[in-house]
N, C-alpha and C. Protein backbone atom coordinates (compact mmCIF):
# COMPACT_ATOMS: atom_id res chain seq x y z
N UNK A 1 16.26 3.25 1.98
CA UNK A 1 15.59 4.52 2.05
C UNK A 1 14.70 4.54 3.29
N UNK A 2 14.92 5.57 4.03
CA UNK A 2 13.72 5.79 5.13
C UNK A 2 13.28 7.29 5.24
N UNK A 3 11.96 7.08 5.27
CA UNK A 3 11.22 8.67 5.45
C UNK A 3 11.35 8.98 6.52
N UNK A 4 12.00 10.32 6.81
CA UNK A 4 12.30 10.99 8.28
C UNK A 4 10.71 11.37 8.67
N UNK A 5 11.53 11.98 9.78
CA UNK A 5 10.07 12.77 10.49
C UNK A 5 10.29 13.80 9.75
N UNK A 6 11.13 14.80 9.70
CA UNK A 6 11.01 15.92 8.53
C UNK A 6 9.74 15.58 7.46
N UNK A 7 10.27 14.57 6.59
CA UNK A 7 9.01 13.88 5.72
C UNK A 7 7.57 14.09 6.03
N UNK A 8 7.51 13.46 6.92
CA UNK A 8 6.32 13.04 7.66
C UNK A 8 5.70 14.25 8.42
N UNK A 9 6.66 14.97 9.16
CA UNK A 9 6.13 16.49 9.34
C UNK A 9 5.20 16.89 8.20
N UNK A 10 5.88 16.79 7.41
CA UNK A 10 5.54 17.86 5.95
C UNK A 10 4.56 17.33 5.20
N UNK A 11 4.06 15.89 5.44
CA UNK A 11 3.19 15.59 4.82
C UNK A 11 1.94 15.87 5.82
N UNK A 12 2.08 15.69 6.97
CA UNK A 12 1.13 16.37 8.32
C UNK A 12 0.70 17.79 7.78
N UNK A 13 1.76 18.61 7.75
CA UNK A 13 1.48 20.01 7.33
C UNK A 13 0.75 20.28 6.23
N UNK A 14 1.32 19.70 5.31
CA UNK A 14 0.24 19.64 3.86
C UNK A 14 -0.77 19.38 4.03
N UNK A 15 -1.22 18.04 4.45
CA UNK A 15 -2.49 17.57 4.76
C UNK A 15 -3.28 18.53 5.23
N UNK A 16 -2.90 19.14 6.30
CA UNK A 16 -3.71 20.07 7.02
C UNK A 16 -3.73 21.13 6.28
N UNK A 17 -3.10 21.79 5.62
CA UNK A 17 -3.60 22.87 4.79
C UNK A 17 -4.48 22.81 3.64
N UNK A 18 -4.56 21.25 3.44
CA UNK A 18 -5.22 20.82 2.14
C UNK A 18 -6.28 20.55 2.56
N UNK A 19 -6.66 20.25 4.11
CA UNK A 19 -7.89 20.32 4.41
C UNK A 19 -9.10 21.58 4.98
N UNK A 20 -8.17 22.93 4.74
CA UNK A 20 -8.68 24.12 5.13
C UNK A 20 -9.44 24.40 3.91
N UNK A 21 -10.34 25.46 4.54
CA UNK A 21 -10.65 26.40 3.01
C UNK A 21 -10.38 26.76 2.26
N UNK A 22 -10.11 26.59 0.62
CA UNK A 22 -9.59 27.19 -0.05
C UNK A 22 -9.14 29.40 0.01
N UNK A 23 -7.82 29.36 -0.20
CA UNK A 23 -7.37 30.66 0.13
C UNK A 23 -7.75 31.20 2.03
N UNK A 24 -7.49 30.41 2.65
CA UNK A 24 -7.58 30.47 4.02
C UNK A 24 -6.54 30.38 4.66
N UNK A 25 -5.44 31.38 4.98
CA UNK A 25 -4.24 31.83 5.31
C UNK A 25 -4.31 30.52 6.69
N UNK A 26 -3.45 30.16 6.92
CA UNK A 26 -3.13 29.54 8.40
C UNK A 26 -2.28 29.51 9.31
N UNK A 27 -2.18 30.19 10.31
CA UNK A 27 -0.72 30.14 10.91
C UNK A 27 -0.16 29.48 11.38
N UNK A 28 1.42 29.44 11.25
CA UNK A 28 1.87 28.62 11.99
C UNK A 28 2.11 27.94 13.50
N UNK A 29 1.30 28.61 14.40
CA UNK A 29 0.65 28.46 15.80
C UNK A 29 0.03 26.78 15.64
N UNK A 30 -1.28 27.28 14.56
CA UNK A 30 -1.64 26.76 14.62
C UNK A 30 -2.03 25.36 14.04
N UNK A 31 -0.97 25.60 12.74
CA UNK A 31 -0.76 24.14 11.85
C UNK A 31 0.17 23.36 13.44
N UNK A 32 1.01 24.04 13.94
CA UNK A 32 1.70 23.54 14.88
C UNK A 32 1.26 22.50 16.08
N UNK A 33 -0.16 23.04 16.24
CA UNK A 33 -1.04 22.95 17.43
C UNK A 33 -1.41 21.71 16.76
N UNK A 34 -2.82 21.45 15.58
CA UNK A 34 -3.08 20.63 15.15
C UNK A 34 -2.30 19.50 14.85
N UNK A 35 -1.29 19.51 14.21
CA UNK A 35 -0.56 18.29 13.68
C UNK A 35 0.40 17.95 14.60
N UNK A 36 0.46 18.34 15.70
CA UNK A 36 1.23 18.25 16.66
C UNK A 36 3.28 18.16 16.21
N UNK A 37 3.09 19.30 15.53
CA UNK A 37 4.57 19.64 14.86
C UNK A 37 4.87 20.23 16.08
N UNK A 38 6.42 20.78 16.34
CA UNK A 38 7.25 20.99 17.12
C UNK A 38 7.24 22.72 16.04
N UNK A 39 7.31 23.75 17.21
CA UNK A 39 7.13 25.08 15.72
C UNK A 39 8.16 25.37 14.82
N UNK A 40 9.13 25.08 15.62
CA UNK A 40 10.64 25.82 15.12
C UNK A 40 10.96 24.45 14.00
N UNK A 41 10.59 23.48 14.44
CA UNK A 41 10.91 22.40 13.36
C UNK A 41 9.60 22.78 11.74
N UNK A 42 8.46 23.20 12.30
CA UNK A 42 7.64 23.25 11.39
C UNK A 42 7.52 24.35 10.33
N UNK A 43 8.38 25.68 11.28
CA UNK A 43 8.98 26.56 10.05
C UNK A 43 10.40 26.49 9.03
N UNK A 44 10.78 25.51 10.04
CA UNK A 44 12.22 25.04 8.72
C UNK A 44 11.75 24.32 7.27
N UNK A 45 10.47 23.46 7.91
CA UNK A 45 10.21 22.66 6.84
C UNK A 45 8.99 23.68 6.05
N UNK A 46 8.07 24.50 6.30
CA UNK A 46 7.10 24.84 5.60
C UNK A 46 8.83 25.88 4.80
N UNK A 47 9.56 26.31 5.24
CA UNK A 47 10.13 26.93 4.46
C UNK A 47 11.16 26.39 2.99
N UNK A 48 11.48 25.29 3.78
CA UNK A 48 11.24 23.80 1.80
C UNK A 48 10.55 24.16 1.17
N UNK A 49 8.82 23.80 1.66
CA UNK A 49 8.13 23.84 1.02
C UNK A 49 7.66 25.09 0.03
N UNK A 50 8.00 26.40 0.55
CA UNK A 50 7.57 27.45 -0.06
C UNK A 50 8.84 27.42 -1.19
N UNK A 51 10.41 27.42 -0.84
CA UNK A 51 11.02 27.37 -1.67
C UNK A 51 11.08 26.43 -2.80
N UNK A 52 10.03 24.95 -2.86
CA UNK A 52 9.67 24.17 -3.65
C UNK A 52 8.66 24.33 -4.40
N UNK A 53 7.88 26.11 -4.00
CA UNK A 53 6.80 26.31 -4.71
C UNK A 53 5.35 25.05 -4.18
N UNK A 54 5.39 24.67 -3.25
CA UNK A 54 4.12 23.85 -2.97
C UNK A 54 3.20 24.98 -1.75
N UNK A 55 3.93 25.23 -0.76
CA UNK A 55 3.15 26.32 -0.12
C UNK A 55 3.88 27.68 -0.29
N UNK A 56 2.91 28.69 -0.07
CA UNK A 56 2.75 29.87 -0.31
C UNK A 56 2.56 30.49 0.98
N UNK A 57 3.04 32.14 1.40
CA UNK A 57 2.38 32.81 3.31
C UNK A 57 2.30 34.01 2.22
N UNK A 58 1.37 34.31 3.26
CA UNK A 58 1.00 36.10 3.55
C UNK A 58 1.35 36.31 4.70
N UNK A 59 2.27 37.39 5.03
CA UNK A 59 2.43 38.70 5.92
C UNK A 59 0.93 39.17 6.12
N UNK A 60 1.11 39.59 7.76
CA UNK A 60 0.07 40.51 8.49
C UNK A 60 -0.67 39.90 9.45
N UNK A 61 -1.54 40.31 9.93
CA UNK A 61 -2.94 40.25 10.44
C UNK A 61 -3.75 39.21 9.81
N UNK A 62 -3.96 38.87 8.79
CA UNK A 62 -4.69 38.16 8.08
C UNK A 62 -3.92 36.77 7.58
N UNK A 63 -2.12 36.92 7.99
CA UNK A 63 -1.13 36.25 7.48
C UNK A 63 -1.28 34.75 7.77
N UNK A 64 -0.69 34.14 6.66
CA UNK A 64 0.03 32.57 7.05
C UNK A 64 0.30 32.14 6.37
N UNK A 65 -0.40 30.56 6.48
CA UNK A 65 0.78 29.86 5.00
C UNK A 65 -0.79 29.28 4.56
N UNK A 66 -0.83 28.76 3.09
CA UNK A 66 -1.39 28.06 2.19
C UNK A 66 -0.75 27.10 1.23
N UNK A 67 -1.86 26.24 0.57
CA UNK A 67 -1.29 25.41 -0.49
C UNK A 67 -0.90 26.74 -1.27
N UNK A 68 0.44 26.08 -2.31
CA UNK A 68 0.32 27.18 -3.29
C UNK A 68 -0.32 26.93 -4.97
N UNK A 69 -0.59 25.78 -4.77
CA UNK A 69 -1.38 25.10 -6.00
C UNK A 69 -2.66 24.37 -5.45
N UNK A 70 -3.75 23.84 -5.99
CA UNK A 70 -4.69 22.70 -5.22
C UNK A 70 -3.89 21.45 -4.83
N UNK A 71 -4.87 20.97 -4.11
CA UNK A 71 -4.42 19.69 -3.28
C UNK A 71 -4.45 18.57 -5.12
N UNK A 72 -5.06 18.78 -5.58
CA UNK A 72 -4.99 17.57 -6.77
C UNK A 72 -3.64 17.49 -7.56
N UNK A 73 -3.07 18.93 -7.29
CA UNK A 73 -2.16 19.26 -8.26
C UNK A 73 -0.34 19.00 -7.58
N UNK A 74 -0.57 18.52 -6.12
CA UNK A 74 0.80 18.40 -5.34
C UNK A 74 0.29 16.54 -5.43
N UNK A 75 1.52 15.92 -5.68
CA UNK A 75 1.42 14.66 -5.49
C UNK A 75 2.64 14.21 -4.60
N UNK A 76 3.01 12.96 -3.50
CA UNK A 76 3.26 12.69 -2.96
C UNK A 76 4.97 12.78 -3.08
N UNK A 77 5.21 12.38 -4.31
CA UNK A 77 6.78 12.39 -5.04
C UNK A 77 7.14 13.99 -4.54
N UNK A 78 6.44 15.07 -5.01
CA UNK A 78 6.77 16.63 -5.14
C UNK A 78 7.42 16.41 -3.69
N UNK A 79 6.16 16.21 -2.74
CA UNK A 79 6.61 16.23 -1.24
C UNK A 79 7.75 15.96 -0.56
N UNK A 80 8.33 14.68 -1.31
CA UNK A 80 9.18 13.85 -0.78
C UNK A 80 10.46 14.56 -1.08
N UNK A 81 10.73 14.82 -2.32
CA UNK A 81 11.46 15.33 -3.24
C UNK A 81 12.09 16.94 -2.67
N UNK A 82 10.35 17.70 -2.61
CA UNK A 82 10.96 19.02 -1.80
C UNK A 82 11.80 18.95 -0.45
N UNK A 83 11.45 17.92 0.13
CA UNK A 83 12.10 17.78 1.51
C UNK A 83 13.14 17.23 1.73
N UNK A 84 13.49 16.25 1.07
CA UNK A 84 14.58 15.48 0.71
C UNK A 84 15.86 15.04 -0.49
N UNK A 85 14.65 15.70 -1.54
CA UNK A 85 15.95 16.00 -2.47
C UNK A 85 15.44 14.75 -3.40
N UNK A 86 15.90 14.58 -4.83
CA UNK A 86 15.72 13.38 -5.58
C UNK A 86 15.98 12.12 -4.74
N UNK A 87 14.85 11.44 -5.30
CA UNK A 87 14.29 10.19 -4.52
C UNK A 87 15.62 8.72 -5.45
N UNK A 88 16.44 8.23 -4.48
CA UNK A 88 16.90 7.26 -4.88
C UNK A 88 16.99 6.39 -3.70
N UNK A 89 16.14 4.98 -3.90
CA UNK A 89 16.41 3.85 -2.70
C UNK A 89 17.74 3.17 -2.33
N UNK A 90 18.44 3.30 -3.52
CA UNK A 90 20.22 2.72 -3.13
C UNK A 90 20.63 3.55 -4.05
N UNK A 91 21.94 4.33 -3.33
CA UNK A 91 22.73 4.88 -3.83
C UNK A 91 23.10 4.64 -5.56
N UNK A 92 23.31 3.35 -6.18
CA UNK A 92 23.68 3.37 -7.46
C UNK A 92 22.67 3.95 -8.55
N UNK A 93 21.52 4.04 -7.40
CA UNK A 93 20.26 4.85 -8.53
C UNK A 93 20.66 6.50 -8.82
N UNK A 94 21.24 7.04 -7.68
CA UNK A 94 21.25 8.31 -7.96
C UNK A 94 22.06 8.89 -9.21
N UNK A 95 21.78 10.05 -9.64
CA UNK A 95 22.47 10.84 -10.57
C UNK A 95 24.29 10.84 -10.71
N UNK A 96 24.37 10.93 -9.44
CA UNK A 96 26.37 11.62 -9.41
C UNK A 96 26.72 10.32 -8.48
N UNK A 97 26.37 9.11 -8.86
CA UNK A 97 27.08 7.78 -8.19
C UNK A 97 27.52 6.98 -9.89
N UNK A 98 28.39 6.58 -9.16
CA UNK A 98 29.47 6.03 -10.50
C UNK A 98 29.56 4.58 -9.91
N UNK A 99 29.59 3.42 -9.84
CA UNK A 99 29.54 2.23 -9.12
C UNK A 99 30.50 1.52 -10.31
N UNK A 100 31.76 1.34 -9.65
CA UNK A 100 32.93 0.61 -10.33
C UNK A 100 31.85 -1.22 -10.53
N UNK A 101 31.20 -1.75 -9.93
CA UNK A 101 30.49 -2.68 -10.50
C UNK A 101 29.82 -3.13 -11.32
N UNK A 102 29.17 -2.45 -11.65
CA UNK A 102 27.87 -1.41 -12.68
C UNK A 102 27.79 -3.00 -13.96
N UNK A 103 29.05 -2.87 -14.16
CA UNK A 103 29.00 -3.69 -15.41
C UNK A 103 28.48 -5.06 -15.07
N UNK A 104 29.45 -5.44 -13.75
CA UNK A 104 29.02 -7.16 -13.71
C UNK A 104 27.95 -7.42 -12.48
N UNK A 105 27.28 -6.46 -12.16
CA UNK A 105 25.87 -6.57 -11.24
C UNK A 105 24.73 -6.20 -11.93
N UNK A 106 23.92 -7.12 -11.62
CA UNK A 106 22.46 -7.25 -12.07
C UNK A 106 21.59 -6.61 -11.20
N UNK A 107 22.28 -6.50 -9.89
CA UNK A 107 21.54 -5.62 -8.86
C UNK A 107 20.70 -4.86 -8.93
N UNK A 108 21.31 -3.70 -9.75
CA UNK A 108 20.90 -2.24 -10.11
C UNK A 108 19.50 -2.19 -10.75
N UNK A 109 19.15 -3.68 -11.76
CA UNK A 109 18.18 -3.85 -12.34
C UNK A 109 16.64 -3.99 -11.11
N UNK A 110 16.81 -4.52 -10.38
CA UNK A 110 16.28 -4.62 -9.42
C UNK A 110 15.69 -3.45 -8.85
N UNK A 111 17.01 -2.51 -8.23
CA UNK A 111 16.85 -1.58 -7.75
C UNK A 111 15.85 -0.61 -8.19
N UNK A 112 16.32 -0.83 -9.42
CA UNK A 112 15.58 0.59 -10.42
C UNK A 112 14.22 0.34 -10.73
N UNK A 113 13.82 -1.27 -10.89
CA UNK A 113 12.62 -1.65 -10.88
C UNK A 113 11.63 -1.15 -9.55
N UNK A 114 12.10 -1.70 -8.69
CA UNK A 114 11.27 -1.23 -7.47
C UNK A 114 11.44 0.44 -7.42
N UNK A 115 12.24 0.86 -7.39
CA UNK A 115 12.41 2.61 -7.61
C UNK A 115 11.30 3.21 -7.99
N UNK A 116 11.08 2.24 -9.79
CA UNK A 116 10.11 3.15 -10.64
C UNK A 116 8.51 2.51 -9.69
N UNK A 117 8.74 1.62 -9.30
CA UNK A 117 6.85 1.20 -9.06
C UNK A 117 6.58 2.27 -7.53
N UNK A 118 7.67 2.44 -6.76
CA UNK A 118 7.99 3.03 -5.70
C UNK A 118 7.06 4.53 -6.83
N UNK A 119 8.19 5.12 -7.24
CA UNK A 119 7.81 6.57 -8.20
C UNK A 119 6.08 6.58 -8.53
N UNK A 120 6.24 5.88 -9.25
CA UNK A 120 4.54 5.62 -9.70
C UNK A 120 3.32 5.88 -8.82
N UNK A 121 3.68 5.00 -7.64
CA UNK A 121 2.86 4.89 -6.15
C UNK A 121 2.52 6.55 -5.97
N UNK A 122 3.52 7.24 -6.10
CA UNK A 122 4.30 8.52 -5.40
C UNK A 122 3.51 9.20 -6.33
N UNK A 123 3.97 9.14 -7.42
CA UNK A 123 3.09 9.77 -8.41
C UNK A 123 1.96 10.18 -8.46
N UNK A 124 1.40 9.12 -8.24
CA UNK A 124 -0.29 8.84 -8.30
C UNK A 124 -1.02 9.14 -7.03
N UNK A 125 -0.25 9.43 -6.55
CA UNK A 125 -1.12 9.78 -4.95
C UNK A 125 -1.27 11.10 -4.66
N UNK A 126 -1.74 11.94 -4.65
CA UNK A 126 -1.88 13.51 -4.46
C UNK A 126 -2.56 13.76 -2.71
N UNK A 127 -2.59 14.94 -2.54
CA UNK A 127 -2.65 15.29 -1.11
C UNK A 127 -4.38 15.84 -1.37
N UNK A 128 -4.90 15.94 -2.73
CA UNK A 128 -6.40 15.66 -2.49
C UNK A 128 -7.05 14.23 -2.28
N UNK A 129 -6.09 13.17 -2.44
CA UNK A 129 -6.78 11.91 -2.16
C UNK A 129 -6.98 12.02 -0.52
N UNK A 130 -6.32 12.58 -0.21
CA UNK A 130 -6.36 12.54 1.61
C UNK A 130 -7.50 13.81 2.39
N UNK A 131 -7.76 14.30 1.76
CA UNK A 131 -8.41 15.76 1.80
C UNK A 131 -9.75 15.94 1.40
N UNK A 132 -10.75 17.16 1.97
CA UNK A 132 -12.17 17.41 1.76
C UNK A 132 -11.63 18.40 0.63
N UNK A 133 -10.30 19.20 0.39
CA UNK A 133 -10.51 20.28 -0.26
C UNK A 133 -9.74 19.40 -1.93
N UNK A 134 -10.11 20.11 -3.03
CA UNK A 134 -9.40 19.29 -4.38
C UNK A 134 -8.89 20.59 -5.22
């Protein structure tokens, strides 16, 4: 498993919105400017994110993007997950993998172990641990 920059964009982006004022529209200029995102890359990904329900925009004059829940309430997994899709470190973890081995490898046990402490980590970490706003 490796976290892209997509990832890592998006956790930049979050961060920074989680560190604005609560209900303080932000545009994308300027999340762009700060986190030093690339723009056109930073509206593909805030647009994950809105379709994952984590950020929220207003249209207008007053327009941009926001958390769409508090920072306490998005945890690190959501992030990963919105951007990338269910989190599996080797393929035999995922959902729609069938592994003709399955039976006589112990591997998988492994795998799934580190997976879940991986999950947990993920879990437990929210984007108000990083943040003035909660």
């Amino acid at each position: 498993m490796k976290i892209t920059r997509k990832v890592e964009y998006g956790f930049r982006a979050l961060l920074y919105l989680s560190s604005q004022p609560v209900n303080r529209p932000v545009v994308l200029r300027e999340i762009s400017k700060k986190t030093k995102i690339p723009k056109q890359f930073l509206a593909k990904i805030l647009l994950h994110l809105m379709k994952e329900g984590l950020v929220r925009s207003h249209r207008g004059s007053q327009g941009g993007f926001l958390l769409a829940k508090p920072a306490r309430e998005i945890n690190f997994l959501d992030v990963l997950e919105a951007i990338n899709g269910p989190l599996a470190i080797n393929r035999c973890l995922s959902d729609d993998y069938k592994c003709e081995c399955e039976s006589s490898c112990g591997i998988k046990q492994v795998w799934s172990k580190a997976q879940q402490n991986l999950t947990d980590v993920l879990v437990n970490t929210t984007l108000a641990d990083f943040s003035q706003q909660a």
